[in-house]
Protein backbone atom coordinates (compact mmCIF):
# COMPACT_ATOMS: atom_id res chain seq x y z
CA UNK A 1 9.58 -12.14 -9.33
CA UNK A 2 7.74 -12.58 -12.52
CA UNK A 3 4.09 -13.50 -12.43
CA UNK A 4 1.92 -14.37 -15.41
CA UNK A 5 0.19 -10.93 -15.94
CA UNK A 6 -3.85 -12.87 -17.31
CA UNK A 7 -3.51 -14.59 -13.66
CA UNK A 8 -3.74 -11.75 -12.09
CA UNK A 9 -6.81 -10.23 -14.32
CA UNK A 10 -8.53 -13.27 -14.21
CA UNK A 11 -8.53 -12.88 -10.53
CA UNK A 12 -9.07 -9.44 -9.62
CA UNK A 13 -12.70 -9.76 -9.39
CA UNK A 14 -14.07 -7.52 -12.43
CA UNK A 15 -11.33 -5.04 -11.88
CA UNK A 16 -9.45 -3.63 -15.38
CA UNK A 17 -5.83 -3.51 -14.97
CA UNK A 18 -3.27 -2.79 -17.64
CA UNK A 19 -1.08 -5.49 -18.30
CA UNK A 20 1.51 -4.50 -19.68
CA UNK A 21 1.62 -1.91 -16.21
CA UNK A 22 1.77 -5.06 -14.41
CA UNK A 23 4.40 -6.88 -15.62
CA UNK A 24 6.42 -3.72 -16.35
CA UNK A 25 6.25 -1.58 -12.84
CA UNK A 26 4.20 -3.44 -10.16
CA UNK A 27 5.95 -5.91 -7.91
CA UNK A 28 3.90 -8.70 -6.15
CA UNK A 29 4.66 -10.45 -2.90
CA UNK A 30 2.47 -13.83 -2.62
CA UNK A 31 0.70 -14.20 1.22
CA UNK A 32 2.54 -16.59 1.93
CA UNK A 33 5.48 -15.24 1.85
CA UNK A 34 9.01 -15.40 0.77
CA UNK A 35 12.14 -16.06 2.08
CA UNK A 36 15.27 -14.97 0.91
CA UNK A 37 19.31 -15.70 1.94
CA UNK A 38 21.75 -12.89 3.11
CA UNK A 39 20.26 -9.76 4.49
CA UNK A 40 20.61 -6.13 2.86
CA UNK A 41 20.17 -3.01 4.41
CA UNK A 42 17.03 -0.68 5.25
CA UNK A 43 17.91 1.78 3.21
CA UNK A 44 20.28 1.64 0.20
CA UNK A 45 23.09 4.46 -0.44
CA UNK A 46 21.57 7.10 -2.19
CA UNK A 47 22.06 7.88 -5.88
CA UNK A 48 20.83 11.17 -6.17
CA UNK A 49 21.63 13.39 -3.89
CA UNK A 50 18.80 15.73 -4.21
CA UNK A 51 16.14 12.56 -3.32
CA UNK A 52 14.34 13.39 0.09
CA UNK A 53 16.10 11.95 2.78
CA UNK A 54 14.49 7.81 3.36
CA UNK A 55 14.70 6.06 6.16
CA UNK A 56 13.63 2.80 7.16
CA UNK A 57 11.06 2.15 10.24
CA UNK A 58 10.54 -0.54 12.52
CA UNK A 59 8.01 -2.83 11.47
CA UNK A 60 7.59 -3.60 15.06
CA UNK A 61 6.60 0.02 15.95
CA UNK A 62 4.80 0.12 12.94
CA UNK A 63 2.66 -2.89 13.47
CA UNK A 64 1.67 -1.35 16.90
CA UNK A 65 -0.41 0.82 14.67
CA UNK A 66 -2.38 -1.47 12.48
CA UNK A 67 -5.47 -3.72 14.52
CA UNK A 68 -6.99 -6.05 12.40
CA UNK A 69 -10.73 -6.00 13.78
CA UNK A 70 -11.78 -9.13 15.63
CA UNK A 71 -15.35 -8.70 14.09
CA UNK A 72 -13.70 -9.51 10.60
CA UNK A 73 -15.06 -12.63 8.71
CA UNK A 74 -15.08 -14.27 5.83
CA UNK A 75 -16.92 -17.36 6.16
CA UNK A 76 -15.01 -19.50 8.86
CA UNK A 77 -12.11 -16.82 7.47
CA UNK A 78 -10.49 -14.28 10.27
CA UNK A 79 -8.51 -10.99 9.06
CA UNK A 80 -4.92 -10.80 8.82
CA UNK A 81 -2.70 -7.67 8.51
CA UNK A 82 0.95 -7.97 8.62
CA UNK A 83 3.63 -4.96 8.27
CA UNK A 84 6.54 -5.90 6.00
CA UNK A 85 7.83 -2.91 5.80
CA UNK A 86 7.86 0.80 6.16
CA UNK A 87 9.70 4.16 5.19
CA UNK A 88 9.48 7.81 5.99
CA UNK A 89 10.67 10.18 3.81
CA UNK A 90 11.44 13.82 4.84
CA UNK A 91 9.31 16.58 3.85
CA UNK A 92 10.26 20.18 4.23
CA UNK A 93 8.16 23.73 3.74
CA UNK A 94 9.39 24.13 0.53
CA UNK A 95 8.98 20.41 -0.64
CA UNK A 96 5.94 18.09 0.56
CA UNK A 97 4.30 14.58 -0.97
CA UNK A 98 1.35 15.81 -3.33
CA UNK A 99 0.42 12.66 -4.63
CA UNK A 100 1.13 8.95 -4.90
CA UNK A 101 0.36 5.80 -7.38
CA UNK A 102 1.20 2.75 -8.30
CA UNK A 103 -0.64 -0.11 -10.66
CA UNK A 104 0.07 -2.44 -7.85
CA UNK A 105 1.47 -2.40 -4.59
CA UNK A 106 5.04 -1.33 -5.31
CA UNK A 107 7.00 0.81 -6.43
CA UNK A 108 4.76 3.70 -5.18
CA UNK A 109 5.14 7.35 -7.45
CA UNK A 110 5.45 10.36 -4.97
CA UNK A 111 4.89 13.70 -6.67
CA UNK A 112 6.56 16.48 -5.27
CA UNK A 113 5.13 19.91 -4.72
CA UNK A 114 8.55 21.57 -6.31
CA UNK A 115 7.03 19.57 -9.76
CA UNK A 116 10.23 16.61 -8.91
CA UNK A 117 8.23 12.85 -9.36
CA UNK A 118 10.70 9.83 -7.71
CA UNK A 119 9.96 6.51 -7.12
CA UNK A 120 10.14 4.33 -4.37
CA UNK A 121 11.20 0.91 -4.42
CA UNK A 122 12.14 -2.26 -2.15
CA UNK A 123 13.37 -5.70 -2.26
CA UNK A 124 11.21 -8.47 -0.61
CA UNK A 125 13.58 -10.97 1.64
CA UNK A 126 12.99 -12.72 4.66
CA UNK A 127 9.67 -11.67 5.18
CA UNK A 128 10.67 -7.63 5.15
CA UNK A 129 11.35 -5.27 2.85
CA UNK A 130 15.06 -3.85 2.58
CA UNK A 131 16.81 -2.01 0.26
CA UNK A 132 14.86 1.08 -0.29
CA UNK A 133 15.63 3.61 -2.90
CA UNK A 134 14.31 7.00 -3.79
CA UNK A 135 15.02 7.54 -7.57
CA UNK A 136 13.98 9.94 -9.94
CA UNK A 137 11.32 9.24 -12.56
CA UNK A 138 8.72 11.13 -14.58
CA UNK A 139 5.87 12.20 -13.33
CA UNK A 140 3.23 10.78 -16.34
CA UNK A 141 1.95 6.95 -15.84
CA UNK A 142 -0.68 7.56 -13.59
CA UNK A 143 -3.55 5.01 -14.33
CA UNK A 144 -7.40 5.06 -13.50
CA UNK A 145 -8.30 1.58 -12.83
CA UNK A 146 -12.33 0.47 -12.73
CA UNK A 147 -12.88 -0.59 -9.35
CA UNK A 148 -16.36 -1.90 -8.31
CA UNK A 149 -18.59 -0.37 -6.27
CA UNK A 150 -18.00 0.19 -2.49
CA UNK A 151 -20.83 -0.94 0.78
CA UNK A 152 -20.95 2.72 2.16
CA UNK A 153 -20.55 3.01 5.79
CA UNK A 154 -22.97 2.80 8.26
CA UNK A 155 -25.81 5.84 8.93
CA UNK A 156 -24.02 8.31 11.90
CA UNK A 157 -20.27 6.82 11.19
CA UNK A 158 -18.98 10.07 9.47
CA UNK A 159 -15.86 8.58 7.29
CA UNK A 160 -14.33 9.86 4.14
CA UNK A 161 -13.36 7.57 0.62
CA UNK A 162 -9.86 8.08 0.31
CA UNK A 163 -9.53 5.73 -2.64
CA UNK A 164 -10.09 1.65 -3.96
CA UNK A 165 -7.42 -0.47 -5.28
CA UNK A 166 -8.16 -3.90 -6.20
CA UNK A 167 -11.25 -4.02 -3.97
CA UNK A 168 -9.96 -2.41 -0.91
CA UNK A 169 -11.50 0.60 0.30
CA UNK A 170 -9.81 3.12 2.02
CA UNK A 171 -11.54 5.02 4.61
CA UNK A 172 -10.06 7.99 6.65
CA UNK A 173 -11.77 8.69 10.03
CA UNK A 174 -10.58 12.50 10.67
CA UNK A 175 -11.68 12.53 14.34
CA UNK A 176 -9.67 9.63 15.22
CA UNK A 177 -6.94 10.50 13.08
CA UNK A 178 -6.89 7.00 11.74
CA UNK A 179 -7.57 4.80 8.26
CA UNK A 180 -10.03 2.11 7.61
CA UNK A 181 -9.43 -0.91 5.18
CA UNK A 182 -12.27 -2.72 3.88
CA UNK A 183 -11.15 -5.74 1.92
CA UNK A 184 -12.68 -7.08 -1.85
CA UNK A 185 -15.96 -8.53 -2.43
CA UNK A 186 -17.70 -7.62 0.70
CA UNK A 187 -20.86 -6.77 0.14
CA UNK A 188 -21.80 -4.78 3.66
CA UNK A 189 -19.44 -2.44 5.03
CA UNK A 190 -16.83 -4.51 7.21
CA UNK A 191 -13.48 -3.13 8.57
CA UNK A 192 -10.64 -5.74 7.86
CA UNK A 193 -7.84 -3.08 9.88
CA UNK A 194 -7.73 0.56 11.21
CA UNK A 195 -3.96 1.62 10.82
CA UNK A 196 -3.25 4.70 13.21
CA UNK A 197 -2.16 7.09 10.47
CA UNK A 198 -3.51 9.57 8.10
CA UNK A 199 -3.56 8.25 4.48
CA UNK A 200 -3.46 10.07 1.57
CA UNK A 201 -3.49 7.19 -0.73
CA UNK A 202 -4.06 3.43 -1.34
CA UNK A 203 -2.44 1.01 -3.99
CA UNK A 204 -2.45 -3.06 -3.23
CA UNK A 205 -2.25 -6.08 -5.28
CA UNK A 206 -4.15 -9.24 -4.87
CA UNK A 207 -2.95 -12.82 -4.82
CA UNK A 208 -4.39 -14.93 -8.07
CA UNK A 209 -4.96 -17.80 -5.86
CA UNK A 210 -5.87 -17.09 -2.47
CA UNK A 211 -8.02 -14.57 -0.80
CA UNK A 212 -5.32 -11.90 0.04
CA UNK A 213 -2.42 -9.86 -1.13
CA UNK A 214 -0.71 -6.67 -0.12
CA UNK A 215 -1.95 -3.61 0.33
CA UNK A 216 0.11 0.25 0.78
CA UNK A 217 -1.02 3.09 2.22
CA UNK A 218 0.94 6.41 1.87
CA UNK A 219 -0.10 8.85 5.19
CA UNK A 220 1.24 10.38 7.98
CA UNK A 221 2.28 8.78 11.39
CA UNK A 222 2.78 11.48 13.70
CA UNK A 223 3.32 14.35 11.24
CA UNK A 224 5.98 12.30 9.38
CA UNK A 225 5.39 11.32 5.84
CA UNK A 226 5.64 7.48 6.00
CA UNK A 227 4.87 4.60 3.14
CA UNK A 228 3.51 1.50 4.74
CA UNK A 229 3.03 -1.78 3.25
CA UNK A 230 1.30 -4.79 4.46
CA UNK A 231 0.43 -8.38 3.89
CA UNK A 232 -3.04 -9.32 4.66
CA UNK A 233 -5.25 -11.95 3.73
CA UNK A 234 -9.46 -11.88 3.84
């Protein structure tokens, strides 16, 4: 889907973005959503053979981990948070996700701790993502974007930055074991979701004409390495 790449800057809210990253790597998926013909599978066949392992998760089990909190508002506005889809990847002792990036939502860069970068990519149909591929890519192209300034959390809530992308916040609560999104613009600190999972990393993509977009976090859901991307809207 090709979007023009001075919409998107014009709306990200004072945020610098590259555009020719854009419209080169990032895919976006509009809120309200898409729907393709046919259907493809989860995962596609793998081309390399040395790619960790992908497989593709429920995005009903998955959404029984993300809450959006009822407290959320935006005006007359409630909080949305929809999973469209999600994929662990196996890690072993010897090989483990360092990092992850993206200029936008998808495809998501995983470093490897053997030095290996791949990236993983989707197609958008139905309303899910399908098709995803592991494949093998360099490890330079990492981009520091200037995101705006953050409302801190509240005095005696003890949560830790785990990183901004186009105005979200990403929060990790270690006690709980779980990830706080804060969405763009807000000016006091106001949970949109908590997703059950350890993150590691955020990367999203807003919508150029509507208060929303889609938003990935790259964590762990019960010790497994999972990427999980979502629709929400703010």
């Amino acid at each position: 889907m090709k979007t023009n790449a001075s919409a998107y800057a014009r709306a990200s809210a004072g945020i610098t973005i590259a555009a020719a990253a854009i419209s080169a790597h990032a895919q976006f998926v509009p809120p309200a959503g898409y729907s393709g013909t046919g259907s493809r599978p989860g995962v596609a066949v793998p081309s390399d053979p040395n790619a960790p392992p992908l497989t593709r998760m429920s995005d009903t089990a998955v959404s029984s981990l993300i809450h959006v909190d009822p407290a959320y508002r935006r005006g007359s506005t409630v909080g949305h948070a929809k999973v469209i889809g999600a994929f662990a990847i196996a890690e072993t002792s010897k090989t483990h996700v360092v990092a992850a990036w993206s200029p936008g939502f998808l495809p998501v860069t995983l470093s490897l701790s053997d030095g290996r970068c791949y990236s993983l990519q989707a197609d958008y149909e139905g309303g899910t993502l399908s098709n995803g591929r592991l494949s093998k890519s360099g490890c330079e192209g990492r981009q520091k974007f200037d995101e705006p300034a953050l409302p801190p959390p509240p005095p005696g809530r003890s949560l830790r930055l785990i990183g901004t992308a186009w105005g979200y916040g990403a929060w990790g609560d270690d006690r709980a074991e779980t990830t706080i999104i804060t969405a763009p613009g807000a000016t006091t600190f106001q949970p949109l979701f908590t997703a059950q999972m350890t993150s590691s990393a955020v990367m999203a993509m807003n919508s150029p004409d509507s208060p929303g977009g889609n938003v990935t976090l790259v964590g762990k859901i019960k010790g497994r390495l999972t990427v999980v991307t979502l629709e929400v809207g703010y």
